[in-house]
Each structure stands twice: as C-alpha cells, then as structure tokens.
PDB file of N, CA and C in Angstrom:
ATOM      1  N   UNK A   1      -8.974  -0.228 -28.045  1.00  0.00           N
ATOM      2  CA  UNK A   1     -10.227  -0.317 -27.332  1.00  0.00           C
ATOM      3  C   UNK A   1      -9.958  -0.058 -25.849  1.00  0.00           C
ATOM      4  N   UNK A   2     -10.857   1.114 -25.085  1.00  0.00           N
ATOM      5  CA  UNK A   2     -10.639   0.898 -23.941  1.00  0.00           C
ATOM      6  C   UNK A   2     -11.624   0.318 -23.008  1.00  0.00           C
ATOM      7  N   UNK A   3     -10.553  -0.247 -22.290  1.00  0.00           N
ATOM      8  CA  UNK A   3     -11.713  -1.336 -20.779  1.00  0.00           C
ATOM      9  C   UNK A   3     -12.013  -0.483 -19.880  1.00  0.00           C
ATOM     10  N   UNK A   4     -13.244  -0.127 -19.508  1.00  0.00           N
ATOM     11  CA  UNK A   4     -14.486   0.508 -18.294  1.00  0.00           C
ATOM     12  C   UNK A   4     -14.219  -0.239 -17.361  1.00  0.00           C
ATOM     13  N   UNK A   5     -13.990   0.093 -16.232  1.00  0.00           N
ATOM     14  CA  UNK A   5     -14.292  -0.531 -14.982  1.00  0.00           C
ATOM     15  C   UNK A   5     -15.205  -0.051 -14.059  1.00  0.00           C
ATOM     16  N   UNK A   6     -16.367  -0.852 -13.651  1.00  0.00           N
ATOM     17  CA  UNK A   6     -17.516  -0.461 -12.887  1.00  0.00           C
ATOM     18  C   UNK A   6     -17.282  -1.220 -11.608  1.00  0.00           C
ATOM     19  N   UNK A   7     -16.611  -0.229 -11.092  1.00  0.00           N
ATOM     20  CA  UNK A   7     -16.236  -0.182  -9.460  1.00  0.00           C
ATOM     21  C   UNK A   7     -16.668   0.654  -8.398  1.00  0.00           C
ATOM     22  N   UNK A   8     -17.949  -0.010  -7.482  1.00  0.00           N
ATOM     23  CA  UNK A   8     -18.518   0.868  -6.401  1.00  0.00           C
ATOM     24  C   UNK A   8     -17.410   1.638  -5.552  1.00  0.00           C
ATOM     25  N   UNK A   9     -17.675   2.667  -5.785  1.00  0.00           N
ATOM     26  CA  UNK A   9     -16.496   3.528  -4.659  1.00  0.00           C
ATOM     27  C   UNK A   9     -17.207   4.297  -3.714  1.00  0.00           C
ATOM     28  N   UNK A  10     -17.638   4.282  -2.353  1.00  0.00           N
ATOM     29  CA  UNK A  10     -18.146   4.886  -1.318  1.00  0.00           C
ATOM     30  C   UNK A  10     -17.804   6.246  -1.603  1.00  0.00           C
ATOM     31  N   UNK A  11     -18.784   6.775  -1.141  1.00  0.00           N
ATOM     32  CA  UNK A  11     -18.196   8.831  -1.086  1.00  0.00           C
ATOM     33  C   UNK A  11     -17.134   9.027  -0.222  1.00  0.00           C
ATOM     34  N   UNK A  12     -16.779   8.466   1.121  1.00  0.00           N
ATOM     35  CA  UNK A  12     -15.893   8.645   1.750  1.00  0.00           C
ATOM     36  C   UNK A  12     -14.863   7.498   1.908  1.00  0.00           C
ATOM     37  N   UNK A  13     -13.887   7.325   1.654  1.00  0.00           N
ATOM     38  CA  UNK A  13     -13.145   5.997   2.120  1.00  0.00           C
ATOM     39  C   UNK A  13     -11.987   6.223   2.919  1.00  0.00           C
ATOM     40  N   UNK A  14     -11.998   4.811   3.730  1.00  0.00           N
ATOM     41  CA  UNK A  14     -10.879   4.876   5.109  1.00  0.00           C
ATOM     42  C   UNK A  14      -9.737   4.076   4.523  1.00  0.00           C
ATOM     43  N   UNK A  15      -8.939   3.982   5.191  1.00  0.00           N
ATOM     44  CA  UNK A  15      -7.471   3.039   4.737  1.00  0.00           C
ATOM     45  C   UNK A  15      -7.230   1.712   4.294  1.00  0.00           C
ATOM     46  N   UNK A  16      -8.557   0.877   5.275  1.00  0.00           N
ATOM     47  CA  UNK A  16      -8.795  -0.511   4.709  1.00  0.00           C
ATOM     48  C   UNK A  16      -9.302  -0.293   3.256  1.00  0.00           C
ATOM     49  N   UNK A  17     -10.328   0.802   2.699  1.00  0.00           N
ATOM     50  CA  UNK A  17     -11.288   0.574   1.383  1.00  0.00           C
ATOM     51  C   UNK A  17      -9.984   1.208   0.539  1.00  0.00           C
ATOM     52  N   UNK A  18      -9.265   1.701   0.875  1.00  0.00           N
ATOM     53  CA  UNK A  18      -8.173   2.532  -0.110  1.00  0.00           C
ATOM     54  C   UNK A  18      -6.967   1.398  -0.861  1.00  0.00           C
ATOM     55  N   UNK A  19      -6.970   0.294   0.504  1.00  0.00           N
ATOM     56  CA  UNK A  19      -5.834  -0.912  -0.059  1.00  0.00           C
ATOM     57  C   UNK A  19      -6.365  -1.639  -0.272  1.00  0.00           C
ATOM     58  N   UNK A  20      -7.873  -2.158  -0.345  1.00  0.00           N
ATOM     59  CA  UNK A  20      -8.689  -3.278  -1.193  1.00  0.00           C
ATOM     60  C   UNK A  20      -8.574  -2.430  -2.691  1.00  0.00           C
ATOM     61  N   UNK A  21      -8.831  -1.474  -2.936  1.00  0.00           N
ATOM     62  CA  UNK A  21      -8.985  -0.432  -3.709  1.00  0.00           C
ATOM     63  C   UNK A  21      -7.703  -1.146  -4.858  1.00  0.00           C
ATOM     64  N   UNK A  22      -6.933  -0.246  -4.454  1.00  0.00           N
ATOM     65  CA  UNK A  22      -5.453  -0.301  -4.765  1.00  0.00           C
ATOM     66  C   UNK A  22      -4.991  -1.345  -4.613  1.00  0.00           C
ATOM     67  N   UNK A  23      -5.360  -2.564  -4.012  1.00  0.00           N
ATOM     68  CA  UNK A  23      -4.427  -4.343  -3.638  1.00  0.00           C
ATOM     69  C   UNK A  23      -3.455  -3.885  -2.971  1.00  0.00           C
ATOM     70  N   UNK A  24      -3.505  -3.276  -2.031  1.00  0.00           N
ATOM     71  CA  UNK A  24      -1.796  -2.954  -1.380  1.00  0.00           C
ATOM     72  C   UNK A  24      -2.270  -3.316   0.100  1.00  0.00           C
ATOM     73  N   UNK A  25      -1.310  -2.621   0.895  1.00  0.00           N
ATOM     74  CA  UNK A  25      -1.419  -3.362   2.271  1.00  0.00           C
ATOM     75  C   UNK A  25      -2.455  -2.092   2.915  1.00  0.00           C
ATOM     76  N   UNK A  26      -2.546  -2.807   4.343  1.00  0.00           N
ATOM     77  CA  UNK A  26      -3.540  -1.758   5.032  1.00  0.00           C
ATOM     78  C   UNK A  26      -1.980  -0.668   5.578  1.00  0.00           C
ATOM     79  N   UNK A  27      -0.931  -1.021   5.880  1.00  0.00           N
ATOM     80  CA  UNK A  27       0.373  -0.364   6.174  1.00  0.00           C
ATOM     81  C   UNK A  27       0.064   0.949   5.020  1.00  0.00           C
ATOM     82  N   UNK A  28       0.453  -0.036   3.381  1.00  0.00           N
ATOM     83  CA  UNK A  28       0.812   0.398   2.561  1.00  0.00           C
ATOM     84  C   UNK A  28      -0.187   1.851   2.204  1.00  0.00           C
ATOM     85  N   UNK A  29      -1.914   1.677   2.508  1.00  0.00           N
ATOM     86  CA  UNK A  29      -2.620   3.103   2.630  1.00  0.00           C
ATOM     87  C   UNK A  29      -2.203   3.593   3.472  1.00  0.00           C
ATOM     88  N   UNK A  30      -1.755   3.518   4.741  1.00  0.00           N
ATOM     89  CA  UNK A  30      -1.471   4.531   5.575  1.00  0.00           C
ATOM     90  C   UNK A  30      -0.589   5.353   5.450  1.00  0.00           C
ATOM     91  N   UNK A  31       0.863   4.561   4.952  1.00  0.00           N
ATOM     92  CA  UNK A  31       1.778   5.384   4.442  1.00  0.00           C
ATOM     93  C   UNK A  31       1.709   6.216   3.161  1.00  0.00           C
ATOM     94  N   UNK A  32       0.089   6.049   2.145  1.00  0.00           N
ATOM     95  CA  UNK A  32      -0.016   6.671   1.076  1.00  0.00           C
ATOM     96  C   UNK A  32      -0.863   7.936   2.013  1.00  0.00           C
ATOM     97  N   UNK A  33      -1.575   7.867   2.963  1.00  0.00           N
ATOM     98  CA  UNK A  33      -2.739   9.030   3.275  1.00  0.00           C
ATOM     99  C   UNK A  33      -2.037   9.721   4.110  1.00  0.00           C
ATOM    100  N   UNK A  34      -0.669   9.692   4.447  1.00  0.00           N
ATOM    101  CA  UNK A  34       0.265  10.252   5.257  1.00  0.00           C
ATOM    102  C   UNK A  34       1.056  10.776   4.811  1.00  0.00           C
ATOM    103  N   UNK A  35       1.203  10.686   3.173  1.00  0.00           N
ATOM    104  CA  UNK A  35       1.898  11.436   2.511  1.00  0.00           C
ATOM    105  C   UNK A  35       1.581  13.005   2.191  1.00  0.00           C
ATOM    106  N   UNK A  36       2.009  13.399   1.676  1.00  0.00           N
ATOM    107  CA  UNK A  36       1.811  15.319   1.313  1.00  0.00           C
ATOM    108  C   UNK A  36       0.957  15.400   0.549  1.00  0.00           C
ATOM    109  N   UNK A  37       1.071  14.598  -0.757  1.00  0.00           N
ATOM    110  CA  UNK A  37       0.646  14.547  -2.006  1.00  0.00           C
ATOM    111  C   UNK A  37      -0.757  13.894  -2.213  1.00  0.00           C
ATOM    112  N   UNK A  38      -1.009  13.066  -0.904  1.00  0.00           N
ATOM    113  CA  UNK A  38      -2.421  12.380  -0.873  1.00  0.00           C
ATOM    114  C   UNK A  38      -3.492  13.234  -0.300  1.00  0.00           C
ATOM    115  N   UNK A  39      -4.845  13.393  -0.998  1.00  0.00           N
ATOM    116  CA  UNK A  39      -5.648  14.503  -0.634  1.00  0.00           C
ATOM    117  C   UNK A  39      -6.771  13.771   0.719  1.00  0.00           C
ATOM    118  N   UNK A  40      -5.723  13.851   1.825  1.00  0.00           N
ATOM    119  CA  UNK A  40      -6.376  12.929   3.084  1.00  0.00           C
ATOM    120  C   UNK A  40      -7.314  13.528   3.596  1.00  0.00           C
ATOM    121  N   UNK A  41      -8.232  13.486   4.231  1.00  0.00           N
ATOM    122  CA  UNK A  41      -9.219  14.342   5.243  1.00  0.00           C
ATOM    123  C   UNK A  41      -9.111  13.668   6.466  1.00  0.00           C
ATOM    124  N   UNK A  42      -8.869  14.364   7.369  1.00  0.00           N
ATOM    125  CA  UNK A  42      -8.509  14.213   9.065  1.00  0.00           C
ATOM    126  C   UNK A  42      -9.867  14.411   9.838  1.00  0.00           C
ATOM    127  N   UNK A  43     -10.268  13.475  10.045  1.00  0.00           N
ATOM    128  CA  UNK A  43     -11.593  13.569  11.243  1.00  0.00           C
ATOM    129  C   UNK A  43     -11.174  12.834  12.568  1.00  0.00           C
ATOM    130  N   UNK A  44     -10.549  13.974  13.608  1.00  0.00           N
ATOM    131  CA  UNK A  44     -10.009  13.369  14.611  1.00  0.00           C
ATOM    132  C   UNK A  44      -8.998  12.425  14.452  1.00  0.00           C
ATOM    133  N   UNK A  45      -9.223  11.226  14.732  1.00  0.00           N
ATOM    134  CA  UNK A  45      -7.351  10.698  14.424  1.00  0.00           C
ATOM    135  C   UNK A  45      -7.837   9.874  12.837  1.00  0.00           C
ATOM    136  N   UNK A  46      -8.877   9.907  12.311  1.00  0.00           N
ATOM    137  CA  UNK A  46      -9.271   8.905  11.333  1.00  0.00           C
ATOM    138  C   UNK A  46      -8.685   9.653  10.244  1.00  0.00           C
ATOM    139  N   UNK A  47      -7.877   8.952   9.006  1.00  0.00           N
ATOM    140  CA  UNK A  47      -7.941   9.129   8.186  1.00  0.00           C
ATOM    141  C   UNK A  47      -8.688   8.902   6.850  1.00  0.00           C
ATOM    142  N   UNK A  48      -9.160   9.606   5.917  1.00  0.00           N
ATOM    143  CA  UNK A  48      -9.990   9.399   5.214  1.00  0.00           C
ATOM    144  C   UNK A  48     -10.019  10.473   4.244  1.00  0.00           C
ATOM    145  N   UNK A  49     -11.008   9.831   2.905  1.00  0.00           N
ATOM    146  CA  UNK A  49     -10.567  10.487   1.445  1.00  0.00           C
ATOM    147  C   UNK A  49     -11.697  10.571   0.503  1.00  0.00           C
ATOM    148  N   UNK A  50     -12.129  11.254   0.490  1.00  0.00           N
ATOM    149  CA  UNK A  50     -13.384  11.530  -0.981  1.00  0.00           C
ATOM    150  C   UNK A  50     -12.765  10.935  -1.844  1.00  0.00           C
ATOM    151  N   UNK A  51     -14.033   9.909  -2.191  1.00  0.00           N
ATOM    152  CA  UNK A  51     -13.438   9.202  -3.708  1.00  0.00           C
ATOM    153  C   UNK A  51     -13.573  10.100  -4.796  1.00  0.00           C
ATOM    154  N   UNK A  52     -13.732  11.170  -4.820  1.00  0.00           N
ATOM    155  CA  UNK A  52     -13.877  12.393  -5.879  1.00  0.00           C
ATOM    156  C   UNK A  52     -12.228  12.683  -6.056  1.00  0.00           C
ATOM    157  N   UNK A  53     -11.569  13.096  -4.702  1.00  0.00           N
ATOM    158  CA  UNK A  53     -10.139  13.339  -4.429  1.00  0.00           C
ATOM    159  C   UNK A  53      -9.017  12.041  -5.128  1.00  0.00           C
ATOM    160  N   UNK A  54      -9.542  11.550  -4.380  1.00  0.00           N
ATOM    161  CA  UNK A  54      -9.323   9.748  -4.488  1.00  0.00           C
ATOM    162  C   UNK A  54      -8.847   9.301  -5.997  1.00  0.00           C
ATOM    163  N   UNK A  55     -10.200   9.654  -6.706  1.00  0.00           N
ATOM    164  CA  UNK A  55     -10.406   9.194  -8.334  1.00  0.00           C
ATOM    165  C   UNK A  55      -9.248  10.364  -8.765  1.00  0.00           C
ATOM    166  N   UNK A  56      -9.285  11.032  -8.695  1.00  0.00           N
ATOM    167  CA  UNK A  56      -8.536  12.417  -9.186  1.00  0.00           C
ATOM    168  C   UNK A  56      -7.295  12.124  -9.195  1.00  0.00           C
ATOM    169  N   UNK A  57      -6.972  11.690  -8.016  1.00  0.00           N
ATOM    170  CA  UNK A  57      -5.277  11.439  -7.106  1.00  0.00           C
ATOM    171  C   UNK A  57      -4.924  10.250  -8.465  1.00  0.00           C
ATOM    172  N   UNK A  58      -5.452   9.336  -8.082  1.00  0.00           N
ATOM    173  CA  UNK A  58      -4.915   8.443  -9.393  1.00  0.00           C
ATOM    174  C   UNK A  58      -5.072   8.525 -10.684  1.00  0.00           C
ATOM    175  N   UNK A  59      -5.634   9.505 -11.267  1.00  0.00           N
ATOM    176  CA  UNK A  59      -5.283   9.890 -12.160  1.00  0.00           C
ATOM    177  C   UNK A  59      -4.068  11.114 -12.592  1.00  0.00           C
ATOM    178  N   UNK A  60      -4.181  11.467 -11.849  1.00  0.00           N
ATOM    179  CA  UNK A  60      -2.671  12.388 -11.929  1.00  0.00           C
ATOM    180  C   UNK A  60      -1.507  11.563 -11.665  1.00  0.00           C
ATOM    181  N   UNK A  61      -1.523  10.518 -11.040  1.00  0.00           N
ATOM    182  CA  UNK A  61      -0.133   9.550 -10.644  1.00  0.00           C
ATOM    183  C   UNK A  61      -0.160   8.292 -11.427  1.00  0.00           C
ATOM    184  N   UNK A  62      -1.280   8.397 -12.924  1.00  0.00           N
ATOM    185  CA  UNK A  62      -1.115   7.540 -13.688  1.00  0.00           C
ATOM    186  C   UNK A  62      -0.619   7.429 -14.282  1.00  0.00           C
ATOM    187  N   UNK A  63       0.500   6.830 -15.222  1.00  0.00           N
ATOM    188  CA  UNK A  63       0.911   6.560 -16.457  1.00  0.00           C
ATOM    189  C   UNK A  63       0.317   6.457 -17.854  1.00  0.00           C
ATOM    190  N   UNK A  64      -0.055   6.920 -18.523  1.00  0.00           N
ATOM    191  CA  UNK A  64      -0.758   6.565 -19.761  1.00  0.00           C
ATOM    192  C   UNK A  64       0.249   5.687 -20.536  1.00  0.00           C
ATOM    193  N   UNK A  65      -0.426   4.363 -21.023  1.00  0.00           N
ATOM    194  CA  UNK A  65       0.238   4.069 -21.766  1.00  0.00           C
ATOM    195  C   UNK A  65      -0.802   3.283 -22.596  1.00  0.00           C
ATOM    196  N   UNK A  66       0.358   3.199 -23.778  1.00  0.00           N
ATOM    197  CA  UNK A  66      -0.965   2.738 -24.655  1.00  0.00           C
ATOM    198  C   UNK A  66      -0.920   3.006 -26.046  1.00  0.00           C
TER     199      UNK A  66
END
C-alpha cells in the first residue's frame, strides 16, 4: 500500500521552506541550492527553487524501496 502525502508546497521556495521541507538545517539548504545538481534559480543574491524543479529533484535522488 502506498502512503500520499498532502503537503502544501509554494510555487517558489527559498532555503528556510526547502529545510522545513526536507528537516535539515537552514546551512544544510544552502549547501544543497549551491550545489550543481540542485535546480536553483538566482534572483539577485536570493536563492530559490520551483517546487515543480524541487518535486522532480527528489525524485531523481530517491531511493525506491519497497
């Protein structure tokens, strides 16, 4: 059986909504949206991420198991 999760995700999210997101640190997004592999969007010094990108990103860096 699989579990649904109904989780509001903003269209755009910044580093704080990315590590509530994820439970990690506010450090710990920065060093993920600073990576290569993270699909970041740069508005002036802000970093930030379409939860379209976002949703996508973690699914490619998921594990299936099961």
């Amino acid at each position: 059986m699989e579990k649904e999760m109904n989780v509001s995700v903003p269209a755009v999210m910044n580093a704080m909504q990315v590590a509530k997101y994820l439970g990690i640190s506010k450090q710990g997004a920065y060093n993920l949206m600073n990576s290569e592999s993270f699909p970041t969007l740069r508005v002036g010094k802000r970093l930030l991420v379409s939860s379209d990108r976002f949703l996508e990103w973690i699914g490619k860096h998921s594990n299936d198991v099961g």
